[in-house]
C-alpha atoms as a PDB file:
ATOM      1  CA  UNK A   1     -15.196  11.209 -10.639  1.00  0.00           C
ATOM      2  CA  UNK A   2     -18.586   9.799 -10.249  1.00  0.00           C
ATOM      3  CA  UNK A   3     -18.493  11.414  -6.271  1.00  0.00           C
ATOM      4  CA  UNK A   4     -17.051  14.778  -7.380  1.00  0.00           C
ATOM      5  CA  UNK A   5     -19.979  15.037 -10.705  1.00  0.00           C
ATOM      6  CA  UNK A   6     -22.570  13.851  -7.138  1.00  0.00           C
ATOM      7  CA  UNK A   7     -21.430  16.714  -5.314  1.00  0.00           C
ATOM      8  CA  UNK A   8     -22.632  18.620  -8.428  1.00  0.00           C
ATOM      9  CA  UNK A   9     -18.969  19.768  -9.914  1.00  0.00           C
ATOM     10  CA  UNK A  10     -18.668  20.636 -13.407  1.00  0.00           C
ATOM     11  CA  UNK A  11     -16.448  18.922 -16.312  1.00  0.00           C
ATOM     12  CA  UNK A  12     -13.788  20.995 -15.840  1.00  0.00           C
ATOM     13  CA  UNK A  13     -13.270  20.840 -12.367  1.00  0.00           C
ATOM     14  CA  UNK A  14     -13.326  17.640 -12.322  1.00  0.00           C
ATOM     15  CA  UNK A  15     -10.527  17.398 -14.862  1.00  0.00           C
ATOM     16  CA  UNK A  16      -8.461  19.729 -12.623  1.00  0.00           C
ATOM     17  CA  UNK A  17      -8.684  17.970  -9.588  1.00  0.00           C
ATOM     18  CA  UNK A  18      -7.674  14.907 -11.456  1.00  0.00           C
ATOM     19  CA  UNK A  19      -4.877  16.191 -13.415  1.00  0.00           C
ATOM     20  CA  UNK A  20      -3.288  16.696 -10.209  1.00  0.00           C
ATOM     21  CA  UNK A  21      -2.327  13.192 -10.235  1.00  0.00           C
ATOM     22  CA  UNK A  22      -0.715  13.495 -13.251  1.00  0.00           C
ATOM     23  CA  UNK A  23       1.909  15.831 -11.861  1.00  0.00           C
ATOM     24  CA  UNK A  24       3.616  13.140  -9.661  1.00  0.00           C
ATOM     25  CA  UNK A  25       5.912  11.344 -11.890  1.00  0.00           C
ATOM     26  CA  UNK A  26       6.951   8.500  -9.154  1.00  0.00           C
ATOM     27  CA  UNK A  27       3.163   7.758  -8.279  1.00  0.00           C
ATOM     28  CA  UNK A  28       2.902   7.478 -11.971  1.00  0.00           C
ATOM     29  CA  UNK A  29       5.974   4.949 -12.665  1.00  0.00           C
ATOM     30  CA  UNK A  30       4.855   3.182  -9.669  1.00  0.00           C
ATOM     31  CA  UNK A  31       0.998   2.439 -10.607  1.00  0.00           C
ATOM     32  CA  UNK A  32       2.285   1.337 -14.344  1.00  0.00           C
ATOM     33  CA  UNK A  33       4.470  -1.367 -13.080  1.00  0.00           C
ATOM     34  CA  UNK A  34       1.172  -2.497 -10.840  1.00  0.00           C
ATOM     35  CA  UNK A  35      -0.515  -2.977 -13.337  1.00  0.00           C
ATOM     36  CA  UNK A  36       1.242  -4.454 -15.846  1.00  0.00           C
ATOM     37  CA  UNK A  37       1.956  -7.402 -13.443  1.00  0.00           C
ATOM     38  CA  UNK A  38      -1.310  -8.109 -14.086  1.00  0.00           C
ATOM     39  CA  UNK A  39      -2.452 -10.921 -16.130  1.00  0.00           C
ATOM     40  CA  UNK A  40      -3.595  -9.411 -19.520  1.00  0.00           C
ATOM     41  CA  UNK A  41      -1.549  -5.802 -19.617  1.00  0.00           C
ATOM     42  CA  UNK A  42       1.548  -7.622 -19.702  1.00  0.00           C
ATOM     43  CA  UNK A  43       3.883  -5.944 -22.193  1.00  0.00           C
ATOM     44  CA  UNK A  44       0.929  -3.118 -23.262  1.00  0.00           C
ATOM     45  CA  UNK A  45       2.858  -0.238 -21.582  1.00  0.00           C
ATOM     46  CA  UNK A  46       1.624   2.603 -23.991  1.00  0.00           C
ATOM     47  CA  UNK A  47      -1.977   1.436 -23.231  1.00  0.00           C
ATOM     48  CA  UNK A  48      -1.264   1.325 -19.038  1.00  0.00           C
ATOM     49  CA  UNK A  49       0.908   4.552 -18.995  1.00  0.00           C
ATOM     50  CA  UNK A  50      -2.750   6.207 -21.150  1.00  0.00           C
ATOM     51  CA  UNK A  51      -4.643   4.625 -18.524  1.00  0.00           C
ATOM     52  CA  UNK A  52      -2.881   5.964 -15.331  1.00  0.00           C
ATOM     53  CA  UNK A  53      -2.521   9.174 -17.032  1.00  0.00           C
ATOM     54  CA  UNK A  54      -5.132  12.146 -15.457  1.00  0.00           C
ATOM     55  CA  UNK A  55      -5.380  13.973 -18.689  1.00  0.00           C
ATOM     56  CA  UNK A  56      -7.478  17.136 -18.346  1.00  0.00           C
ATOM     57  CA  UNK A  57      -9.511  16.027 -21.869  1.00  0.00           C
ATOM     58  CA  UNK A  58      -9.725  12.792 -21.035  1.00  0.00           C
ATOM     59  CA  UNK A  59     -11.581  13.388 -17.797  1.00  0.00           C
ATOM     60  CA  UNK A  60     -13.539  15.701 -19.730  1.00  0.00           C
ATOM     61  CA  UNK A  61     -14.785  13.307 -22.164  1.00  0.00           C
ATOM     62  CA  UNK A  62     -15.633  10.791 -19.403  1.00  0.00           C
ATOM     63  CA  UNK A  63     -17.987  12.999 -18.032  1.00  0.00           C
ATOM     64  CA  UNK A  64     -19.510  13.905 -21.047  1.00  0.00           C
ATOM     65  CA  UNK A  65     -19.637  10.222 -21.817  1.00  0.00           C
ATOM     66  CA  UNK A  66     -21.340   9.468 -18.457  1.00  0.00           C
ATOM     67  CA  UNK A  67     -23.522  12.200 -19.155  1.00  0.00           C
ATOM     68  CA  UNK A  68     -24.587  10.947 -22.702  1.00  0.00           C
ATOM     69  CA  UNK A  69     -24.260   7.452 -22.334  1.00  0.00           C
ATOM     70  CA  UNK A  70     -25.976   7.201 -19.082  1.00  0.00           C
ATOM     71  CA  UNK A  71     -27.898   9.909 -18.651  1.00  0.00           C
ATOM     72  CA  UNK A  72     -26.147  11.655 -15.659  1.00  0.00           C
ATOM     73  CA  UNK A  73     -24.562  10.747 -12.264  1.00  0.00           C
ATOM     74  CA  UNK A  74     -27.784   9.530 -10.412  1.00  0.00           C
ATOM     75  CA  UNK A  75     -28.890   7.694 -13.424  1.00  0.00           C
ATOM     76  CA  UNK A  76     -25.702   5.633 -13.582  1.00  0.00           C
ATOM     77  CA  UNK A  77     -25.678   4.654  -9.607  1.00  0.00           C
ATOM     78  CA  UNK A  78     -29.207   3.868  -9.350  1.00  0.00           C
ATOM     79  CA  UNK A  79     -29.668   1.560 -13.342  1.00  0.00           C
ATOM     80  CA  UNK A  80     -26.051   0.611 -13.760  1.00  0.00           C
ATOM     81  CA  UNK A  81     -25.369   0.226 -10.132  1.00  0.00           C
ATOM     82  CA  UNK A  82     -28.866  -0.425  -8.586  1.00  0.00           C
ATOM     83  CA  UNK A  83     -28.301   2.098  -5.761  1.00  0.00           C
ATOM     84  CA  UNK A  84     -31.762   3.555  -4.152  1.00  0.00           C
ATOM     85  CA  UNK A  85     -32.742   7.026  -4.766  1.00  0.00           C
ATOM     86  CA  UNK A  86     -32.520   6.980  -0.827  1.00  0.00           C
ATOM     87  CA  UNK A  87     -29.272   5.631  -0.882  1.00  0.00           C
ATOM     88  CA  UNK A  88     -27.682   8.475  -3.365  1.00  0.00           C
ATOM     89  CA  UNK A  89     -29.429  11.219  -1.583  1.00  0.00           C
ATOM     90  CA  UNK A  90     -27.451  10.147   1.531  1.00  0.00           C
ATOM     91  CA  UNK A  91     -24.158   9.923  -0.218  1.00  0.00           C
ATOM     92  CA  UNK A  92     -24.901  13.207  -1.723  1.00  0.00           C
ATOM     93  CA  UNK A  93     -26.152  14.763   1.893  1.00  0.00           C
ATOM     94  CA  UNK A  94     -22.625  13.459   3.597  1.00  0.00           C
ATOM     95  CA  UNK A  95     -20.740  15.264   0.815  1.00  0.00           C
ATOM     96  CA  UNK A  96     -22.549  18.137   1.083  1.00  0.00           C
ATOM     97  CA  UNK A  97     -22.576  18.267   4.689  1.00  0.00           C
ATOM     98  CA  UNK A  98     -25.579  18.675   5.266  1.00  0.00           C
END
């Protein structure tokens, strides 16, 4: 998500491409049972099958939440994530190929 809102796509195509995902039922089966081997989501299936899911709103509100919370994409990588200015522009260069 946070590469895809760099390259400067909206909410909603973001919440496309991810709700791709959700269309493959056996990727889906198979990423629940990896992580409820792990310590903590043991037995919390409802919560793990959410989690795994690529809901279109559910991207949509992540984005909207990075956008509010954080104050956009660049904000987020360069406070939360204490990534350079420099060092975004280049990530955002290669996926634009520039």
């Amino acid at each position: 998500m946070l590469l895809l809102r760099l390259a400067g796509c909206d909410a909603a195509t973001i919440a496309y491409e991810y709700a791709l995902n959700d269309l493959d039922p056996e990727w889906r089966a198979e990423a629940v049972q990896r992580l409820l081997a792990q310590p903590g989501l043991s037995g919390n299936v409802d919560s793990v099958t959410n989690v795994v899911r690529a809901r279109s709103e559910y991207m949509v509100a992540a984005v909207q939440m990075l956008d509010d919370r954080f104050g956009g994409v660049n904000a987020y990588l360069e406070n939360e994530l204490s990534l350079s200015k420099e060092m975004i522009a280049d990530v955002k260069g290669n996926l634009m190929l520039r």
